[in-house]
Structures are given as C-alpha cells and as structure tokens.
N, C-alpha and C. Protein backbone atom coordinates (compact mmCIF):
# COMPACT_ATOMS: atom_id res chain seq x y z
N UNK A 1 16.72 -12.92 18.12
CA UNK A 1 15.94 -11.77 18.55
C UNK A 1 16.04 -11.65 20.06
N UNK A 2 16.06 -10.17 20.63
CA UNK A 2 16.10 -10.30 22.04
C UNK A 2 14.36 -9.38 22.63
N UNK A 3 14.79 -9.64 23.49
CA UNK A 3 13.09 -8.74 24.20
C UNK A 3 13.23 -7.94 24.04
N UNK A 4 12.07 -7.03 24.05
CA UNK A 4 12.29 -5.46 23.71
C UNK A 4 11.74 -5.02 25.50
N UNK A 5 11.46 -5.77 25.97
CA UNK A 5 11.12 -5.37 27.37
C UNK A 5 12.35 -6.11 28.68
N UNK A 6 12.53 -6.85 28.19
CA UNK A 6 14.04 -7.12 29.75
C UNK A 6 15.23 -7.56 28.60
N UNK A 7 15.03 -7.67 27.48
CA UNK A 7 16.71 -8.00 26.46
C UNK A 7 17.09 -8.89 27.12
N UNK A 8 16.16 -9.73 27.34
CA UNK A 8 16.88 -11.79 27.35
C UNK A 8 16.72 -12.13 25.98
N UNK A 9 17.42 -13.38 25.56
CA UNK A 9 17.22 -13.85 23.91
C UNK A 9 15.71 -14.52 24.01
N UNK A 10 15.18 -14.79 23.19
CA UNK A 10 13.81 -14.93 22.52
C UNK A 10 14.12 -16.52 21.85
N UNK A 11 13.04 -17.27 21.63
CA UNK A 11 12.98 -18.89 21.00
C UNK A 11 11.61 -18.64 20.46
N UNK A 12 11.06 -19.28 19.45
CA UNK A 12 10.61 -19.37 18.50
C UNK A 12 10.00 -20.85 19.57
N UNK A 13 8.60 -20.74 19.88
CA UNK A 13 7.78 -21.79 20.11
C UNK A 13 6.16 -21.24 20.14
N UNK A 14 5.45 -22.51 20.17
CA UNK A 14 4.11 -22.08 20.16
C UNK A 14 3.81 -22.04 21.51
N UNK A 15 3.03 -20.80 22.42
CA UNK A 15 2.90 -20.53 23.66
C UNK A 15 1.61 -21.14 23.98
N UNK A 16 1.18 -21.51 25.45
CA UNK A 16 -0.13 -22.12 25.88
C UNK A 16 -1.24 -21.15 25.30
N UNK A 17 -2.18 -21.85 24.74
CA UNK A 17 -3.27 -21.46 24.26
C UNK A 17 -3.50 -21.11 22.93
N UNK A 18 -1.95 -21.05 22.53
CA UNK A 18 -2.01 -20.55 20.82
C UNK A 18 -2.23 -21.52 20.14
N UNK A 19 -1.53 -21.49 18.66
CA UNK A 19 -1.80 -22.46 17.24
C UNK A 19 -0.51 -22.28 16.58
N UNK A 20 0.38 -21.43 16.87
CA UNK A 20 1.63 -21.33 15.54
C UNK A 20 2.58 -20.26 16.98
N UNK A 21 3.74 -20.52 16.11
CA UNK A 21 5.38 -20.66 16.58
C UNK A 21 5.13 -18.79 16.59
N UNK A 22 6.06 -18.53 17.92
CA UNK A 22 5.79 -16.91 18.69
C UNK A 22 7.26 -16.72 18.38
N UNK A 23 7.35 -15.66 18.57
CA UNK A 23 9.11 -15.51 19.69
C UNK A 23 8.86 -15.09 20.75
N UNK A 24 9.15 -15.81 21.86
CA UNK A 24 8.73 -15.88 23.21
C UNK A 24 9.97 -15.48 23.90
N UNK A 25 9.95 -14.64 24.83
CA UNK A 25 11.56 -14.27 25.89
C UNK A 25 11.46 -15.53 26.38
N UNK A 26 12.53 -15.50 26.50
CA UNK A 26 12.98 -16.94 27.67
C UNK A 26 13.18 -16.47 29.27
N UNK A 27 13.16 -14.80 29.10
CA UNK A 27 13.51 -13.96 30.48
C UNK A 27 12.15 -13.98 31.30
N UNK A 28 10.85 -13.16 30.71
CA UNK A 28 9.83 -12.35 30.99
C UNK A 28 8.58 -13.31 30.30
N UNK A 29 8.89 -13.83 29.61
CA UNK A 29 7.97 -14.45 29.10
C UNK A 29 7.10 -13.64 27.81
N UNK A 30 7.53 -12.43 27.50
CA UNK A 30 6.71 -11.69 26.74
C UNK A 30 6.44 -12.35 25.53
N UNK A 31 5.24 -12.36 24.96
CA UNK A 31 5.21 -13.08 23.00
C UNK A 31 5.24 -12.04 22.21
N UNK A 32 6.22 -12.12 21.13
CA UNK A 32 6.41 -10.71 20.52
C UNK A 32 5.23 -11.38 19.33
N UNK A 33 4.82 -11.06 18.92
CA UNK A 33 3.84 -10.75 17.65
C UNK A 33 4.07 -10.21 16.68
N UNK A 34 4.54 -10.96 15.68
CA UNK A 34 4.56 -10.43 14.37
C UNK A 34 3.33 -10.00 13.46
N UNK A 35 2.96 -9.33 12.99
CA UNK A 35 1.69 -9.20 12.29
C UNK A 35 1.97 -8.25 10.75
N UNK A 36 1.25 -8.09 9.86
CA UNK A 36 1.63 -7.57 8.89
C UNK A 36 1.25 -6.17 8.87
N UNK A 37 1.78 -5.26 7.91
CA UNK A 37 1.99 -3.94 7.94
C UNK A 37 0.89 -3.26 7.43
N UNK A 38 0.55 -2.42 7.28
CA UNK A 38 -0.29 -1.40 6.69
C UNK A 38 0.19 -0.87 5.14
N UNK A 39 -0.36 -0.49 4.29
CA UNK A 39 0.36 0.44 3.08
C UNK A 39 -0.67 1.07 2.64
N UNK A 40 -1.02 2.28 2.45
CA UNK A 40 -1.99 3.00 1.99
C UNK A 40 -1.68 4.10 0.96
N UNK A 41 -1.90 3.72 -0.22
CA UNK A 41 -2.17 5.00 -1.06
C UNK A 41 -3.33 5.51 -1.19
N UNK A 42 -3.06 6.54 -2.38
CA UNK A 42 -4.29 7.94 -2.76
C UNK A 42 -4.30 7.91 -4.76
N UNK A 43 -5.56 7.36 -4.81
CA UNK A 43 -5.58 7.81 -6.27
C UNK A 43 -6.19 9.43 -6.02
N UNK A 44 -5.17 10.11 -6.81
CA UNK A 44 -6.05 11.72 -6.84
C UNK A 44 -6.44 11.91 -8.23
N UNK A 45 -7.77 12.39 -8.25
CA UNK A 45 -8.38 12.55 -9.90
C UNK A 45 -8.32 14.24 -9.74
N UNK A 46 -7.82 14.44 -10.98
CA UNK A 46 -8.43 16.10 -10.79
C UNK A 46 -8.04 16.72 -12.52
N UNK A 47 -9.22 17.35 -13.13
CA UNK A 47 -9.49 17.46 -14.39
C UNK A 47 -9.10 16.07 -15.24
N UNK A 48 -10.00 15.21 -14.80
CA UNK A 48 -9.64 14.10 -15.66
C UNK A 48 -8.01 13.25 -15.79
N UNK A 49 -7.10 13.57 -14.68
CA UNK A 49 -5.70 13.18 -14.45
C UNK A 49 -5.77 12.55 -13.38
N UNK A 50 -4.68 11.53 -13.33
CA UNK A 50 -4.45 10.85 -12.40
C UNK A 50 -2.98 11.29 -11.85
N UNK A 51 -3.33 11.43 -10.10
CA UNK A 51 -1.66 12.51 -9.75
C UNK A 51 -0.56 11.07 -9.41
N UNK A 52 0.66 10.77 -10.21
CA UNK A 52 1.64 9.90 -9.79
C UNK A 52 2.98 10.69 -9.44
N UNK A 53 3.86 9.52 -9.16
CA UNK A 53 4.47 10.10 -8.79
C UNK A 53 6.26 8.95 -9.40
N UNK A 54 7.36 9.53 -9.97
CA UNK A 54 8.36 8.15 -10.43
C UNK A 54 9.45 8.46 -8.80
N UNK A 55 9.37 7.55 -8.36
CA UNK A 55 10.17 6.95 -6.90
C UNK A 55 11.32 7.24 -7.04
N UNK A 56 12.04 8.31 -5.90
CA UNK A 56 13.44 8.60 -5.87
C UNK A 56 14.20 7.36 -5.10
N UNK A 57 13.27 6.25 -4.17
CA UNK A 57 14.25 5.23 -3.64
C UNK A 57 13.62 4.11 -3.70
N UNK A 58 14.97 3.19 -3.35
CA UNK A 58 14.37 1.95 -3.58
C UNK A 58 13.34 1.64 -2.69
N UNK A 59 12.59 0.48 -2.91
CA UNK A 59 12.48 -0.30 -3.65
C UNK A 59 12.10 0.42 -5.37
N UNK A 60 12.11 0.00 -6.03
CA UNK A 60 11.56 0.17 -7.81
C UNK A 60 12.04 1.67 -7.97
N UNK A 61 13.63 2.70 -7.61
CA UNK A 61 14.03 3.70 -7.98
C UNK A 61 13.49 3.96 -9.28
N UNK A 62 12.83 5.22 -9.60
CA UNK A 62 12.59 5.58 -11.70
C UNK A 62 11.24 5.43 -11.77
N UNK A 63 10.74 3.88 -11.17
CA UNK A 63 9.25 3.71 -11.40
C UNK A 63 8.09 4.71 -10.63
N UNK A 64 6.83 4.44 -11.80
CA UNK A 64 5.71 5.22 -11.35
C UNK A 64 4.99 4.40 -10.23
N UNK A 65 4.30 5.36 -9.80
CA UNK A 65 3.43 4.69 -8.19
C UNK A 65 2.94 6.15 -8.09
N UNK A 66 1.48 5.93 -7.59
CA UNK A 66 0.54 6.79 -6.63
C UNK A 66 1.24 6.95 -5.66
N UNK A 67 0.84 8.42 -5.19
CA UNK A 67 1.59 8.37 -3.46
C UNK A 67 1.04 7.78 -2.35
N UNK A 68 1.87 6.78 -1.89
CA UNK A 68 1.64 6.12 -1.20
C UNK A 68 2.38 5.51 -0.24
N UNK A 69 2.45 4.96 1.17
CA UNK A 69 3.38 4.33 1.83
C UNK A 69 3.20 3.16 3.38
N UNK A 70 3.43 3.32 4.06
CA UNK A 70 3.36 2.71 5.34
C UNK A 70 2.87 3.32 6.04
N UNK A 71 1.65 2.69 7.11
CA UNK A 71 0.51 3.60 7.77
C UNK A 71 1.82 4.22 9.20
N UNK A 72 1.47 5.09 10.04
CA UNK A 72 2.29 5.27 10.99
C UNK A 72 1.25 5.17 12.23
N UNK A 73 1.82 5.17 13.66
CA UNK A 73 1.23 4.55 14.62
C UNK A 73 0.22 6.28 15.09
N UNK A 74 -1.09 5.82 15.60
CA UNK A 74 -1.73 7.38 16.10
C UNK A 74 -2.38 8.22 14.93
N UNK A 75 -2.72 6.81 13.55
CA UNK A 75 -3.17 7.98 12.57
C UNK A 75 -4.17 6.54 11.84
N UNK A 76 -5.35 6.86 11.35
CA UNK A 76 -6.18 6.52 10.37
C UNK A 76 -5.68 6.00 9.08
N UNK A 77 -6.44 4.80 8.59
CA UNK A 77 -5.94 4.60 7.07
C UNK A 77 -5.81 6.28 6.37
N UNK A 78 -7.08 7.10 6.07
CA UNK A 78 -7.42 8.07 5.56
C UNK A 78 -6.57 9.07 5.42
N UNK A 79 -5.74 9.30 7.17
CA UNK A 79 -4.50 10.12 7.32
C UNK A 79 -3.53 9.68 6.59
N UNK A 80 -3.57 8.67 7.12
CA UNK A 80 -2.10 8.05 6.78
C UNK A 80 -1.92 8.15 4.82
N UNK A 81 -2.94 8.28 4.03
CA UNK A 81 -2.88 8.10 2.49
C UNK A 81 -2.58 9.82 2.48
N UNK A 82 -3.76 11.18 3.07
CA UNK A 82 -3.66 11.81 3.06
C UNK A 82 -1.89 12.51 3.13
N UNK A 83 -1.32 12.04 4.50
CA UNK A 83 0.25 12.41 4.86
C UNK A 83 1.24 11.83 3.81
N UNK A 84 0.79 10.88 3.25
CA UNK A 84 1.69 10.27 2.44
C UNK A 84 2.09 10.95 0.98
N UNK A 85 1.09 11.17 0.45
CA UNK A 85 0.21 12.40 -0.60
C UNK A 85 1.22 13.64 -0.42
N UNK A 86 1.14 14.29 0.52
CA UNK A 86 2.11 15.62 1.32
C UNK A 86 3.07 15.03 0.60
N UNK A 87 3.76 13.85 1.33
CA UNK A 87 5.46 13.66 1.59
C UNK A 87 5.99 13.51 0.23
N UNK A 88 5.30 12.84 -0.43
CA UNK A 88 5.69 12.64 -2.25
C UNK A 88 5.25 13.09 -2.86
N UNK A 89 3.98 13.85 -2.77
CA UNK A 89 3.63 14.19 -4.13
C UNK A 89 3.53 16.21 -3.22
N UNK A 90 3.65 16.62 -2.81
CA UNK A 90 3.34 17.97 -1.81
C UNK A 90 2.34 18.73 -2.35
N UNK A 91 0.78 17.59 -2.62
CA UNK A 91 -0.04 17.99 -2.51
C UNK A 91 -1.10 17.60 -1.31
N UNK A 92 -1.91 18.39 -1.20
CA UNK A 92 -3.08 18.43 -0.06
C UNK A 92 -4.42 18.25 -0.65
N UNK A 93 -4.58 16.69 0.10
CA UNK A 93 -6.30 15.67 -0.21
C UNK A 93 -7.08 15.96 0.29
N UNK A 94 -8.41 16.07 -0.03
CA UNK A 94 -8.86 15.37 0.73
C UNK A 94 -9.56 13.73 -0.01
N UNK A 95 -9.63 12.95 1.38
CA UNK A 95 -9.60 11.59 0.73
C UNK A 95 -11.56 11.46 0.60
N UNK A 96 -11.78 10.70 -0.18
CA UNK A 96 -13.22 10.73 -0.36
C UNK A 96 -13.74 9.73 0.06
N UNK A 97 -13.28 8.39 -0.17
CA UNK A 97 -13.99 7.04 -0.59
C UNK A 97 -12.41 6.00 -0.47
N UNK A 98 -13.23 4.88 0.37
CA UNK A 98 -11.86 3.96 -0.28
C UNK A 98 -12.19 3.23 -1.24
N UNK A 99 -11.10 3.05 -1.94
CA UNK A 99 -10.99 2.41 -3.31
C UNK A 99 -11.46 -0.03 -3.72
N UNK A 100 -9.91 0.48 -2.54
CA UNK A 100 -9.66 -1.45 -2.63
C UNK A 100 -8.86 -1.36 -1.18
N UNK A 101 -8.62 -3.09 -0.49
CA UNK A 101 -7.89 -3.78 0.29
C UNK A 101 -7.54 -4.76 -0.38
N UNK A 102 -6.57 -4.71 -0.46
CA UNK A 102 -5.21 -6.20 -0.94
C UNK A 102 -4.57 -6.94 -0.26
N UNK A 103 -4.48 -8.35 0.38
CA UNK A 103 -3.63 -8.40 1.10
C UNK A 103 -2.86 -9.01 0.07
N UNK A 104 -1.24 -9.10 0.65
CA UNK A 104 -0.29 -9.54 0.00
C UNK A 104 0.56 -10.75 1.33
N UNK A 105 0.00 -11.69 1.73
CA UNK A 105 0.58 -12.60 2.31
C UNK A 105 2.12 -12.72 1.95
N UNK A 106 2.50 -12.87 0.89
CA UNK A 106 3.63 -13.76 0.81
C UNK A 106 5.18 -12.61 1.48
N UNK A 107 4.14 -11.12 1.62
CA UNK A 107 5.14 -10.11 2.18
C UNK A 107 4.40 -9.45 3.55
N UNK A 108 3.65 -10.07 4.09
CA UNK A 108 3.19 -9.41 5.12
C UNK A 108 2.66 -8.39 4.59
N UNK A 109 1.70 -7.60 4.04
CA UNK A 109 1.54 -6.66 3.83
C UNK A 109 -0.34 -6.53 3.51
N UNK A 110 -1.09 -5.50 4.16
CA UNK A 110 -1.95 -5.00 3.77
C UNK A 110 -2.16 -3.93 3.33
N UNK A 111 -2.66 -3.63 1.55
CA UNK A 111 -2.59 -2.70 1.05
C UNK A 111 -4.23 -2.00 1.32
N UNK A 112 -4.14 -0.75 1.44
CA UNK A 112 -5.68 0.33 1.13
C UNK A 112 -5.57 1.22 0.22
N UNK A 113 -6.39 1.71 -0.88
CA UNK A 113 -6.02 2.19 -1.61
C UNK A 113 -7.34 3.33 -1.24
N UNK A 114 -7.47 4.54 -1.90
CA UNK A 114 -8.49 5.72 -1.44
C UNK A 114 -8.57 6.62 -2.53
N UNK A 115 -9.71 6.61 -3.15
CA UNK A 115 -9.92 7.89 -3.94
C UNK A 115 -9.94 9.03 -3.17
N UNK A 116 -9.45 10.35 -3.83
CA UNK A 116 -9.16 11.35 -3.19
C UNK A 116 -9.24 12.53 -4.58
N UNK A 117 -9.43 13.63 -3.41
CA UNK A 117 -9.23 14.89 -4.57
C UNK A 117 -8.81 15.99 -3.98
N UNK A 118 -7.75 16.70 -5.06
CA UNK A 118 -7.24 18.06 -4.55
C UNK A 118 -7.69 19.35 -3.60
N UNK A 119 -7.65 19.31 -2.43
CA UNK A 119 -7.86 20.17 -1.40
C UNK A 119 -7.72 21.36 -1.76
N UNK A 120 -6.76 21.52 -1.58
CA UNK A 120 -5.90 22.61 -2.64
C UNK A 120 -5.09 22.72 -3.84
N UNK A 121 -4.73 23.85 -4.53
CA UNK A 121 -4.09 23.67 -6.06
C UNK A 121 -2.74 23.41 -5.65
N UNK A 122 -2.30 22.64 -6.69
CA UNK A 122 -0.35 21.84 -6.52
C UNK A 122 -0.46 20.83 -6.19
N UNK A 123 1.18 20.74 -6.68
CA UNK A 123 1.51 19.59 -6.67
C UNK A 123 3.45 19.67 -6.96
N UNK A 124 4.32 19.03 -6.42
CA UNK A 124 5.10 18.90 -6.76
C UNK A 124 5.96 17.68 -5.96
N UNK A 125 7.22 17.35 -6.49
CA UNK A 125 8.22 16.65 -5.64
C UNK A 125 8.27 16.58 -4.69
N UNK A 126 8.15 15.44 -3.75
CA UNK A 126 8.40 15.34 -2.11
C UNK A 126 9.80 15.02 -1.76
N UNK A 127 10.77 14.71 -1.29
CA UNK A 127 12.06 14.03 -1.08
C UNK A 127 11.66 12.43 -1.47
N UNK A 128 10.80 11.82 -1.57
CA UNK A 128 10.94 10.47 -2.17
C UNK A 128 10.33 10.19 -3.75
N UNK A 129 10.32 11.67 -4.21
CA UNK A 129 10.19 11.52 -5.48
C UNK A 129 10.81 12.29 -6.50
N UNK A 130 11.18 11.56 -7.32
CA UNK A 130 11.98 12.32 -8.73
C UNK A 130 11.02 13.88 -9.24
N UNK A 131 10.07 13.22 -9.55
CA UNK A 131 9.08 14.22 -9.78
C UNK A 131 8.12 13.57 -9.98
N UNK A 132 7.01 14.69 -10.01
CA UNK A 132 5.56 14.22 -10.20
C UNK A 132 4.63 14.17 -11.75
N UNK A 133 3.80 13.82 -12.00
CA UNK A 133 2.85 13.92 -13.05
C UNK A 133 1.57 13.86 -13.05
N UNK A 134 0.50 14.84 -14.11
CA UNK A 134 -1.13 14.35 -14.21
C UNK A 134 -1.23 13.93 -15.13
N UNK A 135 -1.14 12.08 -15.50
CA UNK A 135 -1.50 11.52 -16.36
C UNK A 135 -2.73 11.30 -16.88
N UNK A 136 -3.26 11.98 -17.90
CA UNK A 136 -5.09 11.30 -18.20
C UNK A 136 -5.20 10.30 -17.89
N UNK A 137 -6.46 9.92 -17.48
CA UNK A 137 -6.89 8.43 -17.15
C UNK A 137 -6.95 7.75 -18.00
N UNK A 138 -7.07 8.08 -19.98
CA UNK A 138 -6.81 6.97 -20.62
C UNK A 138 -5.77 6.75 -20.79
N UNK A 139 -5.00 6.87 -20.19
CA UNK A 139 -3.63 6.40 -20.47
C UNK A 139 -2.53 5.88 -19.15
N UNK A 140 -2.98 5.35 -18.13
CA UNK A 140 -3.16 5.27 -16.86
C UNK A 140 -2.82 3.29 -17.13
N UNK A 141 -3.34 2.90 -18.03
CA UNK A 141 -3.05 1.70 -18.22
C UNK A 141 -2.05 1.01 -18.92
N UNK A 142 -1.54 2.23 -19.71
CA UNK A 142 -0.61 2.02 -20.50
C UNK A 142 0.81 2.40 -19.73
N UNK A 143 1.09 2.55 -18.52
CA UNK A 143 2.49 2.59 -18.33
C UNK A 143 3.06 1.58 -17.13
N UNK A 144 4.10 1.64 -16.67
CA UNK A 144 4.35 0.33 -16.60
C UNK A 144 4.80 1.28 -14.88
N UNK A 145 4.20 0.25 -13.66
CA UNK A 145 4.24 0.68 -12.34
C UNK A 145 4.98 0.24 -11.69
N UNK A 146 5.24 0.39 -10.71
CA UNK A 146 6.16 0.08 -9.45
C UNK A 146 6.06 -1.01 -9.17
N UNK A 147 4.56 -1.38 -8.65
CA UNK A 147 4.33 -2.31 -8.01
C UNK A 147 3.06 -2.85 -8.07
N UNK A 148 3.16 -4.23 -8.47
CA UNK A 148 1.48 -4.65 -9.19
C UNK A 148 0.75 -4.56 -8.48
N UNK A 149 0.32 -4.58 -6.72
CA UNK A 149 -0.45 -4.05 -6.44
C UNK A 149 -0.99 -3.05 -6.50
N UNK A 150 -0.18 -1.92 -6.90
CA UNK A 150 -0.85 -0.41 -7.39
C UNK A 150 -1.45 -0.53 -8.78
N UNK A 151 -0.56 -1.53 -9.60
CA UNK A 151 -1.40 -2.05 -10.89
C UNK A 151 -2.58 -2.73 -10.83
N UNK A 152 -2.79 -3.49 -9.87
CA UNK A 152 -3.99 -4.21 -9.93
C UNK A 152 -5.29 -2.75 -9.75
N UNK A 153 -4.86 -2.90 -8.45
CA UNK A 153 -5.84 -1.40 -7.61
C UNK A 153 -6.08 -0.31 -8.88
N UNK A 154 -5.14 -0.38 -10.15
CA UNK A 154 -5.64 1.13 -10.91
C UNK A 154 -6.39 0.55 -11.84
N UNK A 155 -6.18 -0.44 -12.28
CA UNK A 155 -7.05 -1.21 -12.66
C UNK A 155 -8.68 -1.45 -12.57
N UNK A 156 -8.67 -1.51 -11.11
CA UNK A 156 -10.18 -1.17 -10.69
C UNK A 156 -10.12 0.37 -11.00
N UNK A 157 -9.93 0.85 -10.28
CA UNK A 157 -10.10 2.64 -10.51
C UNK A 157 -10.37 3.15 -11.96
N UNK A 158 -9.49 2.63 -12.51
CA UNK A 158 -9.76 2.86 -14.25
C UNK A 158 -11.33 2.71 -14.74
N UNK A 159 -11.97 1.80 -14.37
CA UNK A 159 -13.09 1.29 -14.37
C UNK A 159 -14.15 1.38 -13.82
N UNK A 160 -13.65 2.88 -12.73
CA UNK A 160 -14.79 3.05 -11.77
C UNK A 160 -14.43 4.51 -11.13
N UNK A 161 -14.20 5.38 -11.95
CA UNK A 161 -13.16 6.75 -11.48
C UNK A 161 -14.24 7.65 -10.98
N UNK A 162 -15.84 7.17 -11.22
CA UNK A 162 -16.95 8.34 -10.34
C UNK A 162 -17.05 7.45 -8.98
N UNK A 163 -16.27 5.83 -8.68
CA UNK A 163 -16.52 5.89 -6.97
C UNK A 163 -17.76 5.31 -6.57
N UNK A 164 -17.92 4.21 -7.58
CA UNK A 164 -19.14 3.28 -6.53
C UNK A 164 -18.69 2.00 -6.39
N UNK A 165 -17.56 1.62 -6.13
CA UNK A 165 -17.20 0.43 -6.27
C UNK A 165 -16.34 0.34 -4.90
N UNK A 166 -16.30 -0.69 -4.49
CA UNK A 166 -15.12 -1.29 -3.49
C UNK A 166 -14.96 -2.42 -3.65
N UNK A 167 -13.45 -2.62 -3.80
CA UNK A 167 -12.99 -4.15 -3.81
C UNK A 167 -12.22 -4.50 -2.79
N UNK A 168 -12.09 -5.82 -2.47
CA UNK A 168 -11.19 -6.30 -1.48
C UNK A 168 -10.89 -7.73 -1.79
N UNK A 169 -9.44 -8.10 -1.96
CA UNK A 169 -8.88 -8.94 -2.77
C UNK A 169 -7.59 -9.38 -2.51
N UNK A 170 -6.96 -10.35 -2.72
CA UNK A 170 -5.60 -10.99 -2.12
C UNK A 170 -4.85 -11.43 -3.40
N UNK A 171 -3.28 -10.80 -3.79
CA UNK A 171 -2.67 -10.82 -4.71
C UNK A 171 -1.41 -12.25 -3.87
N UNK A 172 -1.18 -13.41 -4.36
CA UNK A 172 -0.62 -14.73 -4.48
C UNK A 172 0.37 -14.88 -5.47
N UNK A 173 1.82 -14.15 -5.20
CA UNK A 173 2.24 -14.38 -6.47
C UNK A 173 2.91 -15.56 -6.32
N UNK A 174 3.08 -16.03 -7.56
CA UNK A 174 3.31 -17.48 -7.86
C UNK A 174 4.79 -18.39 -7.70
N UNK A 175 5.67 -17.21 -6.96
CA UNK A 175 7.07 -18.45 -6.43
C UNK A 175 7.97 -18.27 -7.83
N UNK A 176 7.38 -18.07 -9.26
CA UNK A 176 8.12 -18.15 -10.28
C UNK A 176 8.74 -17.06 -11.00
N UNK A 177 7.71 -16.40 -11.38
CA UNK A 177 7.52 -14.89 -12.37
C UNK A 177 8.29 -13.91 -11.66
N UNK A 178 8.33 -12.65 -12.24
CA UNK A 178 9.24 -11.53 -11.40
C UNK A 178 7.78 -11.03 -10.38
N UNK A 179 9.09 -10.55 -9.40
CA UNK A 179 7.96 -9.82 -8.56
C UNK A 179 7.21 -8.84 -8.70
N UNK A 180 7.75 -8.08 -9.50
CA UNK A 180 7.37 -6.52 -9.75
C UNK A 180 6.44 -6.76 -11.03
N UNK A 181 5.99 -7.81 -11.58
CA UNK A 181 5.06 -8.21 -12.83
C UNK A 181 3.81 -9.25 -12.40
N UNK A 182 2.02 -8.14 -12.58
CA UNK A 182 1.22 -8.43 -12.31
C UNK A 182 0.88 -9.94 -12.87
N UNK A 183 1.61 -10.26 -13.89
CA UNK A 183 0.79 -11.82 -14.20
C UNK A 183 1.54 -12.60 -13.51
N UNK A 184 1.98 -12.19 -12.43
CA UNK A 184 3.30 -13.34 -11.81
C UNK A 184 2.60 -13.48 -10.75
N UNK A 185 0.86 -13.01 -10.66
CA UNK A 185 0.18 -13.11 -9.29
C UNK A 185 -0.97 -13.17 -9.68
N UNK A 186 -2.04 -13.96 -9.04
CA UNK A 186 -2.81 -14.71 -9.25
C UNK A 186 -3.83 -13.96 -8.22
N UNK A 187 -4.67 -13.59 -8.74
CA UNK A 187 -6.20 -12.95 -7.45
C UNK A 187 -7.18 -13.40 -6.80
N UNK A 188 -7.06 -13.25 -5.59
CA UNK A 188 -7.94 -14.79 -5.00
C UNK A 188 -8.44 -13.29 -3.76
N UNK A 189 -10.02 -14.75 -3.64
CA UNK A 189 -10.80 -13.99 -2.63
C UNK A 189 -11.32 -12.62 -3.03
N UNK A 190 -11.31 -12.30 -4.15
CA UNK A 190 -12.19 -11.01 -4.61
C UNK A 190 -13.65 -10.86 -4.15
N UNK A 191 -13.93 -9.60 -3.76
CA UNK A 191 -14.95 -9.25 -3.78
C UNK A 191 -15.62 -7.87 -3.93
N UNK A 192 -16.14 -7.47 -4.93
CA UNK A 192 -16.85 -5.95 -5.00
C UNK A 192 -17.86 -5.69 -4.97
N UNK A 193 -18.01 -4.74 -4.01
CA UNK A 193 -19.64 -4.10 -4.00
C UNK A 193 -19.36 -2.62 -4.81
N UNK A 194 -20.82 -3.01 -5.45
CA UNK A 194 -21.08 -1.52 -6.03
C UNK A 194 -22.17 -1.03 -6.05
C-alpha cells in the first residue's frame, strides 16, 4: 500500500499509543485506518407486499434482495437506504423506522436495515436490477435471498411488519458452511427492544 497523502510505501505496525497493527507511511507518518463499511437497505411494505428486487450483478447475479447497498460519504443511514431504493428498485420512500443493525465482522461490514413506505406510486428496474417484485408478506419466507443478512433482518420484519421492534445483532459465520446460507452463521449479541 502507498500513502494517499505523499505516495511513500506504507508497513503494517502498531503506532505509539495504539493496540493493533496500522498501515503507517514510512514517508509522513500518516495511519491509514481501516474501518468497516456501511450497508443499508429498505424493507418497503405497501398493500400488504414486500418491494424486492432479483440482482443484475454480482455479487449473488438472479438472486432476490431488498434494495439496498453501500452508505456514500455526505448522506445519512436514512438517505443512503432511501437513494438506494431509487437506484434499484426506481421507487421513492419515505423511510419510517429502523428495522435492525448487523454487524458482520468476518467481512467488515455494518448492516442497517429501515422500514419504509411508498412516497409515491411505482416501482420498476434500476440498472442493478433484473427486475422488480411485490411479494405478500406470507410468502417473504419462503424464497431463497441473496444474502443471509437480508434473510436474517426479514425474518425479524416478518414478525413485526406494524414497527415496534428494533434489533441489533452480529451474524459469525462459521469458517465451514456456504456463505450465502443463513445456518452457516451463528447470532450473537442480540438485542430487541419493543
């Protein structure tokens, strides 16, 4: 790795005052900081449907997923589920309530999930999606998702679609099982208020 501020090469040590291994310039001295990402989806309810969406790219091309994605810099969890919503599914939220927080250690990743409801009428294809759907909510459990954190998270939602619940919870998957399969991860640190 090089600096992003004078582009000398970078070493991997723990700097004065810290606890764990940086990438430190060897030029400027800067500590780059790795930290984990943001991901925020939108469950949208509207006449008893849940709005998904099957993924035009990888990761999980074909599979279903809520619209959802990577927060961007200068915007709110709330926006960021809201904009995301636009880009794949090209409908307009508003977001109500958040749902759940997930972290996913073993990928850097913090998930938010947000109940939401149709702003306005529509819905269709964004460029990162094949197409869209309003699946009833009983049947919301029965298909098979992208990504088990959106499985876990609908999971709660399924179970709580009028919105008094919040969970926050850490998905551990287990080194063995496939990735993309919820029993291959283990839930730790749960907690819900309702």
């Amino acid at each position: 790795m090089f600096c992003s501020q004078c582009g000398s090469p970078c070493a991997e040590r723990v700097p004065d005052g810290d606890d764990r291994p940086r990438s430190v310039c060897g030029g400027c001295g800067t500590i780059h900081y790795q930290n984990p990402r943001i991901v925020v989806g939108a469950m949208v309810l509207h006449e008893g449907a849940l709005l998904i969406c099957r993924r035009a790219i990888e990761p999980r091309e074909g599979f279903w997923t809520c619209p959802g994605g990577f927060m961007e810099c200068e915007e709110s969890m709330a926006q960021a589920a809201a904009r995301e919503t636009w880009e794949e599914a090209r409908a307009r939220v508003r977001i109500l309530a958040p749902l759940a927080t997930l972290d996913l250690p073993h990928i850097h990743q913090v998930h938010a999930f947000f109940r939401a409801e149709l702003a306005e009428p529509g819905a269709a294809p964004g460029p990162e999606s094949h197409e869209v759907e309003w699946l009833p909510v009983g049947q919301v459990l029965q298909r098979e998702w992208a990504f088990p954190v959106m499985e876990q998270a609908l999971e709660w939602w399924v179970k709580d679609t009028a919105g008094t619940s919040f969970h926050q919870g850490r998905l551990d998957w287990d080194g063995v099982g496939p990735r993309y399969a919820l029993e291959s991860y283990e839930l730790g640190e749960h907690w819900c208020s309702a």
